[in-house]
Every structure is written in C-alpha cells, then in structure tokens.
N, C-alpha and C. Protein backbone atom coordinates (compact mmCIF):
# COMPACT_ATOMS: atom_id res chain seq x y z
N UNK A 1 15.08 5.08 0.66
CA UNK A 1 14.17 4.21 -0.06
C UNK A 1 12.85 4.15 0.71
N UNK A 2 11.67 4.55 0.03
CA UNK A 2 10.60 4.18 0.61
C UNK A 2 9.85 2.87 0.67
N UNK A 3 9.22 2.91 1.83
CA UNK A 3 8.43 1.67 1.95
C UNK A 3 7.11 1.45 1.81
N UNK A 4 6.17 0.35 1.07
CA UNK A 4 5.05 1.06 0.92
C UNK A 4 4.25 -0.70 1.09
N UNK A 5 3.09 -0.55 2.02
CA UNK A 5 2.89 -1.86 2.67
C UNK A 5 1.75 -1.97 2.21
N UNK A 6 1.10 -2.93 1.42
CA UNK A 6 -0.44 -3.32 1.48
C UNK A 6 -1.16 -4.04 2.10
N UNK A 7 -2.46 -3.91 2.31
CA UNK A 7 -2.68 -4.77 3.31
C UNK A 7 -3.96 -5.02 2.74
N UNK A 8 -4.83 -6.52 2.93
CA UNK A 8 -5.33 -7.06 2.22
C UNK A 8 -6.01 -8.05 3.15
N UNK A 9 -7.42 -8.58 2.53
CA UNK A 9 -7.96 -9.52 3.67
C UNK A 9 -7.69 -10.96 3.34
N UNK A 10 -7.42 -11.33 1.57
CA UNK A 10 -7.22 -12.46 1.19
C UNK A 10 -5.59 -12.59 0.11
N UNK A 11 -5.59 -11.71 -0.43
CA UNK A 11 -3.94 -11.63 -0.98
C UNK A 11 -3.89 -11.88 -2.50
N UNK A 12 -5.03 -12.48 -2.89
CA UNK A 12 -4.57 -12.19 -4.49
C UNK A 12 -4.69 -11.51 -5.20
N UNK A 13 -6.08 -10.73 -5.65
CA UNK A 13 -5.57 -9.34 -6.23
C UNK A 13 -4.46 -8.52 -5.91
N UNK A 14 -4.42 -8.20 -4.36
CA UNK A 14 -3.68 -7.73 -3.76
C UNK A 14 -1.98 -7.92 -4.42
N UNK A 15 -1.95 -9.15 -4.25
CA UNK A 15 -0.33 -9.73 -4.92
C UNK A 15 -0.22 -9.50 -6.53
N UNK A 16 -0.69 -9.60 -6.77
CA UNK A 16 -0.98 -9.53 -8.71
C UNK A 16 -0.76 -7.44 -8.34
N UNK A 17 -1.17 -6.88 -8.07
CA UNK A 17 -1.25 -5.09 -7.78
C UNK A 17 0.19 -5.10 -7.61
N UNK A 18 1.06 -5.68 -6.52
CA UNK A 18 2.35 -5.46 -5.95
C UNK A 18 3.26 -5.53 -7.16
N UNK A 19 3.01 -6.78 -7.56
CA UNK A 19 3.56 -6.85 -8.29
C UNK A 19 4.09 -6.05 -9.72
N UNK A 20 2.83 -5.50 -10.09
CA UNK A 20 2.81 -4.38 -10.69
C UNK A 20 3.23 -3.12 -10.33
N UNK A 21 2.60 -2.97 -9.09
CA UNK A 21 3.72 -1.32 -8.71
C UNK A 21 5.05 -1.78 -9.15
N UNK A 22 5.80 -2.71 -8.33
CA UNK A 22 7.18 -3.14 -8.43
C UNK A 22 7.73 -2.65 -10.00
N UNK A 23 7.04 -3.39 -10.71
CA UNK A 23 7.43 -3.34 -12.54
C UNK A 23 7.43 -1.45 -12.53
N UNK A 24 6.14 -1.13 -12.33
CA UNK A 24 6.38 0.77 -12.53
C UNK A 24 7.29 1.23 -11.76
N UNK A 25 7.94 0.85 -10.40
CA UNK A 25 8.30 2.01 -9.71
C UNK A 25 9.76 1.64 -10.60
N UNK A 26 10.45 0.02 -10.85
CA UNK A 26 10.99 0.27 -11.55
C UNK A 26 11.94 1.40 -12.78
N UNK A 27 10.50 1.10 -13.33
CA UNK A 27 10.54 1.51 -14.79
C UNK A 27 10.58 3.14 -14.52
N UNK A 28 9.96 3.86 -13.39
CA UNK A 28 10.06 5.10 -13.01
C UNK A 28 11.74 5.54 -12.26
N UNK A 29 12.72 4.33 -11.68
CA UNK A 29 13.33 4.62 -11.18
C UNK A 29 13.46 5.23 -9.79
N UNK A 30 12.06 4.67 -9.25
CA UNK A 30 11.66 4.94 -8.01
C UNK A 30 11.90 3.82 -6.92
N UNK A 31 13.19 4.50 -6.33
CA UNK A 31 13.74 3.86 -4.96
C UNK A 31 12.55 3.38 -4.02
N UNK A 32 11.91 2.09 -3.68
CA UNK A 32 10.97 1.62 -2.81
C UNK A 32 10.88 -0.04 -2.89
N UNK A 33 10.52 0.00 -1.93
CA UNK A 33 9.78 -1.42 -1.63
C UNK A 33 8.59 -1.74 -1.26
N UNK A 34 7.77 -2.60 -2.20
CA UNK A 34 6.57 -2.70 -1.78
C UNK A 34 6.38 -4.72 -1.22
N UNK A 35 5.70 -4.28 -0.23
CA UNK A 35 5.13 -5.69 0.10
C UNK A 35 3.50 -5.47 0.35
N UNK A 36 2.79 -7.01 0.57
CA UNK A 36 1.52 -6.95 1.09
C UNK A 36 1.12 -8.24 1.94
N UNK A 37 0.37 -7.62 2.94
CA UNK A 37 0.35 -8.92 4.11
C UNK A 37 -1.00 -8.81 3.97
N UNK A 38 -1.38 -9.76 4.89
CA UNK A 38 -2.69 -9.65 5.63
C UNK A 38 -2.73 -9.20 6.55
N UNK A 39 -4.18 -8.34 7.24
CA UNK A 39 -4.21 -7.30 8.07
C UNK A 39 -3.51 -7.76 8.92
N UNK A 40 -3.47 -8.95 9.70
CA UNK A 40 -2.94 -9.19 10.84
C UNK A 40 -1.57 -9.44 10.95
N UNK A 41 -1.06 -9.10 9.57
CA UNK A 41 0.57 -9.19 9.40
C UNK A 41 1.07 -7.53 9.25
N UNK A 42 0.55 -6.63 10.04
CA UNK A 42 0.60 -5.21 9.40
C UNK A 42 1.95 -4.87 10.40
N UNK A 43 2.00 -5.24 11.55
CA UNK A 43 3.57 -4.93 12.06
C UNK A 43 4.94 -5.75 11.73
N UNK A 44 4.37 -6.73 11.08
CA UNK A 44 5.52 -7.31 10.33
C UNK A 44 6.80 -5.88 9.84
N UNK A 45 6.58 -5.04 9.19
CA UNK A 45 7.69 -3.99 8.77
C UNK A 45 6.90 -2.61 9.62
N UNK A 46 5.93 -3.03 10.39
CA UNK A 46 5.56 -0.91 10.74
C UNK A 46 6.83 -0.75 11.28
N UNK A 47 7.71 -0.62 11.43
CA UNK A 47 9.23 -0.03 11.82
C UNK A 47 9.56 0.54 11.11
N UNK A 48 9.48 0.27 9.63
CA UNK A 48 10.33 0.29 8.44
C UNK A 48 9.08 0.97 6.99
N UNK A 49 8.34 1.18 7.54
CA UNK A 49 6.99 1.26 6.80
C UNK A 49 6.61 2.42 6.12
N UNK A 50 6.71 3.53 5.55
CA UNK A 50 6.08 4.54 5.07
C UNK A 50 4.79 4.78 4.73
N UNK A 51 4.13 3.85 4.53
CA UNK A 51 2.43 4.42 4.24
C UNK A 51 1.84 3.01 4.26
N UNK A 52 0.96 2.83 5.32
CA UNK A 52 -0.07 1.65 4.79
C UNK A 52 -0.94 2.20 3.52
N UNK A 53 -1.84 1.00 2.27
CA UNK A 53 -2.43 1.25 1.32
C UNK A 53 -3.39 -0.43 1.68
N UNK A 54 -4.74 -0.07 2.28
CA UNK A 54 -5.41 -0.86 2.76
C UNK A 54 -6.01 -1.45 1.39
N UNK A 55 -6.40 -2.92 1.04
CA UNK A 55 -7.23 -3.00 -0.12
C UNK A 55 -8.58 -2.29 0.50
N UNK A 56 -9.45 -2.36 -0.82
CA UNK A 56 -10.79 -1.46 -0.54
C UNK A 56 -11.40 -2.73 0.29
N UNK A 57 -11.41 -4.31 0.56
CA UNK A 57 -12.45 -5.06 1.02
C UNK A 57 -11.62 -5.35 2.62
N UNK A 58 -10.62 -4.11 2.90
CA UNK A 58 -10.10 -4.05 4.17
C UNK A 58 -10.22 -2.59 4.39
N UNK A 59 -11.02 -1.73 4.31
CA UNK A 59 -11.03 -0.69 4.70
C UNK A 59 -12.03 -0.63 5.69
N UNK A 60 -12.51 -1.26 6.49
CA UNK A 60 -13.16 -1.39 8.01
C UNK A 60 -11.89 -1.27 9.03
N UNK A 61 -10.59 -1.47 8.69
CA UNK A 61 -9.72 -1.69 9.66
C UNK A 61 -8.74 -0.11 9.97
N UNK A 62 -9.26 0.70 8.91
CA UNK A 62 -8.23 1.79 8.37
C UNK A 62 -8.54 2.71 9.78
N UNK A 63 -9.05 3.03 10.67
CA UNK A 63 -9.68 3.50 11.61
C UNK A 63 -8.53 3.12 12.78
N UNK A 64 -8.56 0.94 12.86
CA UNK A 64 -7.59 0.48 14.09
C UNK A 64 -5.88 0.56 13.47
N UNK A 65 -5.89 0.83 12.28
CA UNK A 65 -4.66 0.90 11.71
C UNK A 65 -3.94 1.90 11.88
N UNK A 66 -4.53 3.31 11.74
CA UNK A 66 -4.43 4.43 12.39
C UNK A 66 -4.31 4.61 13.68
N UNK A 67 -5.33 4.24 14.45
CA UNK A 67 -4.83 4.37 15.87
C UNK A 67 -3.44 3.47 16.42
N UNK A 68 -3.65 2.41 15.77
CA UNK A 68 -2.36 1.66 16.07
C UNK A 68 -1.16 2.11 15.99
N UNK A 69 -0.95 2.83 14.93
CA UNK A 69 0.16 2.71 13.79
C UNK A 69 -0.14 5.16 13.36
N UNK A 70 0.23 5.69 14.56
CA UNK A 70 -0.55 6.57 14.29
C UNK A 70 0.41 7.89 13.40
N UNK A 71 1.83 7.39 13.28
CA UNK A 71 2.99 8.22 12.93
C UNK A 71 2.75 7.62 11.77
N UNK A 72 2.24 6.71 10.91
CA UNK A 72 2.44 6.17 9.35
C UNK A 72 1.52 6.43 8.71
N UNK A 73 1.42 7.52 7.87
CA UNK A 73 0.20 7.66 6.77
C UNK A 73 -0.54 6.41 6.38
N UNK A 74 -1.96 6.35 6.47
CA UNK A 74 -2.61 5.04 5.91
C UNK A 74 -4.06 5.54 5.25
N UNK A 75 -4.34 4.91 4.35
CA UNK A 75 -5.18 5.23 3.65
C UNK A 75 -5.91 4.14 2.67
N UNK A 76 -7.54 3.92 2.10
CA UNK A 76 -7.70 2.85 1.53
C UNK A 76 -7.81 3.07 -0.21
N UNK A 77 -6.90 2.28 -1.01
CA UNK A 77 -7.07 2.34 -2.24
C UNK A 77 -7.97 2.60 -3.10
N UNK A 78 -8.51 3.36 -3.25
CA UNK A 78 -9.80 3.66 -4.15
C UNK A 78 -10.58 2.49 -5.41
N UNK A 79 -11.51 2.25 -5.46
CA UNK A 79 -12.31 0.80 -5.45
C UNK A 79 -11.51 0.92 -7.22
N UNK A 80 -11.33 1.77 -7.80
CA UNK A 80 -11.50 1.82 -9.41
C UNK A 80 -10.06 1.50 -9.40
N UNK A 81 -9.04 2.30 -8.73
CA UNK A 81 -7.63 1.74 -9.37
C UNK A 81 -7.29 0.26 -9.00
N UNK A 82 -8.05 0.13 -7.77
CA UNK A 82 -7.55 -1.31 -7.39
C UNK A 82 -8.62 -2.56 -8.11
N UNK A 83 -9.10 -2.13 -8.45
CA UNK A 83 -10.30 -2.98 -9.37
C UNK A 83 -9.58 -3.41 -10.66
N UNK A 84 -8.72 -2.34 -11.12
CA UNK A 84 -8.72 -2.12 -12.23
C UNK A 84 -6.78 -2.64 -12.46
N UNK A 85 -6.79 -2.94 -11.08
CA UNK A 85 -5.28 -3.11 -10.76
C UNK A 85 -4.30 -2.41 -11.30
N UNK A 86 -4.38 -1.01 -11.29
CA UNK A 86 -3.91 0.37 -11.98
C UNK A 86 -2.53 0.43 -11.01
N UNK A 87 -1.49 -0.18 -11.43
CA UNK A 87 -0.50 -0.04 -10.24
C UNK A 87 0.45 1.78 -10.66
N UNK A 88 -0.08 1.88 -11.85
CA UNK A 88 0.37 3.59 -12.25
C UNK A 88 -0.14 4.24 -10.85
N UNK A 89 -1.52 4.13 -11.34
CA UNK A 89 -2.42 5.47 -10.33
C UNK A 89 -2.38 4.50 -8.58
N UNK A 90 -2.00 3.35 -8.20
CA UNK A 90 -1.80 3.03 -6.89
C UNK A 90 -0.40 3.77 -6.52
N UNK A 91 0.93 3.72 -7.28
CA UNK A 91 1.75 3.65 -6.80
C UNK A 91 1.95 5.43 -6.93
N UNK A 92 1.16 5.99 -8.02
CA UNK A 92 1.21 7.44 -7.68
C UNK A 92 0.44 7.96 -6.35
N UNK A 93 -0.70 7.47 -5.83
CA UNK A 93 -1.43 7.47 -4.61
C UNK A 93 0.03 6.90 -3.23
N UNK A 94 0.59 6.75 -3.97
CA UNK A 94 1.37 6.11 -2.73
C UNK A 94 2.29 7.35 -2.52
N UNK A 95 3.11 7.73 -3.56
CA UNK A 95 3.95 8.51 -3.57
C UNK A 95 3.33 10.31 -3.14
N UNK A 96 1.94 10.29 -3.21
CA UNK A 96 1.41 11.65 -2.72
C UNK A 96 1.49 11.33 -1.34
N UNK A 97 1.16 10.77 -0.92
CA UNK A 97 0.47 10.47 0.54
C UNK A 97 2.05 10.22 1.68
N UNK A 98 3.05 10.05 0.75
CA UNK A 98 4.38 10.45 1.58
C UNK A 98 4.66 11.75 1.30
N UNK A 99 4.42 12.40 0.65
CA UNK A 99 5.29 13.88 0.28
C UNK A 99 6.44 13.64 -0.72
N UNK A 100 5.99 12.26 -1.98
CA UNK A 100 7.39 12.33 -2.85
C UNK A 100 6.94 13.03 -4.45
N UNK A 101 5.35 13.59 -4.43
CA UNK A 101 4.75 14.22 -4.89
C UNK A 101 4.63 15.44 -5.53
C-alpha cells in the first residue's frame, strides 16, 4: 500500500484535496493512504511515506524537504490541479512520481 503525504502551510484546501484523492483512489481501487500535515508535521509518517506532494503556497520548503527527507520523492503540486482541487490529476501526479505509472 502506498503512502502519499501532503503538506500544506494552513490545511484547508489542502484537507478538502485529501479528501478527494481518498474518494478516487477508492473508486480506482488503488491501495494507499493519503494524509496532510503541516510542514512542520512532515516526519510525523517519513518512515512510512512514499512521496511528499507540497501545496503550491509551500513550495519554498521543497528544497529543505528534500534534503531532509532525501530517499522520498517530493515534489510541489502544480498551481492548476490544486487550485482546481483536481484530486484525478493530483492523485495521478502522485502515482507517476512513485513508479505506479
């Protein structure tokens, strides 16, 4: 089962998105778990973590997230799907960026 972590500077779009992947990966039958913290909750699961997915108004951090965290793919959500709270095209961005693609 993959794991797929968001990370966010304030949490509500952010949570309203999760929530939505959840409903698609569902409905796709795609084994995962998604959560979303705030940046400073990002080792809460890095143990357990498969890909950070930074919101776009936390992508200043994607740089210390990486160095931190340097074995876990991380990358920042692109301004239009997450704008648009596209949890299709987030949770397909998720699934490239592990190799389930």
């Amino acid at each position: 089962m993959r794991r797929i972590v968001l990370l966010c500077s304030a949490g509500v779009s952010t949570s309203l998105l999760v929530r939505e992947m959840q409903k698609e990966a569902k409905r796709l039958g795609y084994e995962c778990s998604i959560k979303f913290y705030p940046l400073s909750g990002a080792e809460e699961d890095s143990e357990a973590t498969d890909v950070f997915l930074l919101a776009p108004q936390a992508a200043y951090a994607l740089g210390e997230i990486k160095l931190k965290y340097p074995e876990i793919p991380a990358a920042v959500i692109p301004q239009e799907m997450y704008g648009e709270a596209d949890a299709v095209a987030v949770l397909d961005f998720a699934q490239k960026m592990v190799g389930d693609y």
